[in-house]
Protein backbone atom coordinates (compact mmCIF):
# COMPACT_ATOMS: atom_id res chain seq x y z
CA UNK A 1 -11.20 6.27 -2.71
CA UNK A 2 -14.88 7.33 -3.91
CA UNK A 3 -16.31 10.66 -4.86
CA UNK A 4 -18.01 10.23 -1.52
CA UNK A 5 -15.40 9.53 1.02
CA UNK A 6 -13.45 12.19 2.90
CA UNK A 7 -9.35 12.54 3.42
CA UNK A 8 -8.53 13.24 6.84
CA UNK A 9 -7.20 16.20 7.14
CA UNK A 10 -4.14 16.71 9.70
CA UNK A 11 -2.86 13.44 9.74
CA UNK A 12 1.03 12.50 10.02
CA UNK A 13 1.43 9.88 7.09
CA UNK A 14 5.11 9.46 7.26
CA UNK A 15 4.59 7.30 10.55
CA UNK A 16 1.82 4.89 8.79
CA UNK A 17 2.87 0.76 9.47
CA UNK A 18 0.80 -0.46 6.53
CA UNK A 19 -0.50 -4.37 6.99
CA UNK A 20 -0.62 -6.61 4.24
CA UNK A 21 -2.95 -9.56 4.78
CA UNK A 22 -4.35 -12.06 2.68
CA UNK A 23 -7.43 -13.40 2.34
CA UNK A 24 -9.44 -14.97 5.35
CA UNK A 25 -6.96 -12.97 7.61
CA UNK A 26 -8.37 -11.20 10.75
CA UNK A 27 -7.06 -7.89 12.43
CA UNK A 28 -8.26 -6.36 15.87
CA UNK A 29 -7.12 -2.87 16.90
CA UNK A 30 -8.31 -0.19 19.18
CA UNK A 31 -10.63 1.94 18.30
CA UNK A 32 -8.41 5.06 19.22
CA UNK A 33 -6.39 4.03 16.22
CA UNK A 34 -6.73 6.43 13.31
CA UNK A 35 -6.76 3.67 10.21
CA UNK A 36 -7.78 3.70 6.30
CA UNK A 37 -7.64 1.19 3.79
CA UNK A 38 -6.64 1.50 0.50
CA UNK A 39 -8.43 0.62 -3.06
CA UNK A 40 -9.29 -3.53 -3.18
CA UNK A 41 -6.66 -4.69 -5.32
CA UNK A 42 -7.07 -7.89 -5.16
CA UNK A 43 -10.64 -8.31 -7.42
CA UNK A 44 -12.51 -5.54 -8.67
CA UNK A 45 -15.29 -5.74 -6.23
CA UNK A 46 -15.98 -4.14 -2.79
CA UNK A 47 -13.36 -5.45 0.06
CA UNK A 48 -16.18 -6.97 2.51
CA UNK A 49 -15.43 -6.56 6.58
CA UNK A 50 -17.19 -7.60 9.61
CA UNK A 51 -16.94 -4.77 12.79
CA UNK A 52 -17.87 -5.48 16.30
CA UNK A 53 -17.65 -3.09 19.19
CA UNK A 54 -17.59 -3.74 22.60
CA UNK A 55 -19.05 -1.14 24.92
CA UNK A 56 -19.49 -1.62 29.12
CA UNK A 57 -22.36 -1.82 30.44
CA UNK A 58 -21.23 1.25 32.99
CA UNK A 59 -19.80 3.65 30.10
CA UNK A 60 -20.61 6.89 30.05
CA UNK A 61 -20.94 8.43 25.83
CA UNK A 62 -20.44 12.65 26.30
């Protein structure tokens, strides 16, 4: 939603589940899910996240 970020290209929209949270609400989901995020609407400032990944020990990156 900047002159610097990239539409995926490909993607089936119609199937998108959007989830409205509020503030001080977490969400987890796998990484193999394709997500976005639209503008902040609530205050005009940068939404703010935290991400953690978890990777084994034994996994193998190709």
């Amino acid at each position: 939603h900047e002159s610097w970020t990239e539409e995926t290209e490909g993607i089936d929209t119609s199937r998108q589940i959007p989830v409205i949270m509020e503030k001080g609400d977490i969400l987890f989901f796998s990484e193999l899910l394709i997500h976005s995020s639209n503008k902040n609407r609530s205050k005009e400032r940068w939404r703010r996240s935290y991400v953690c990944h978890y990777i084994r020990e034994d996994s193998n990156v190709l």
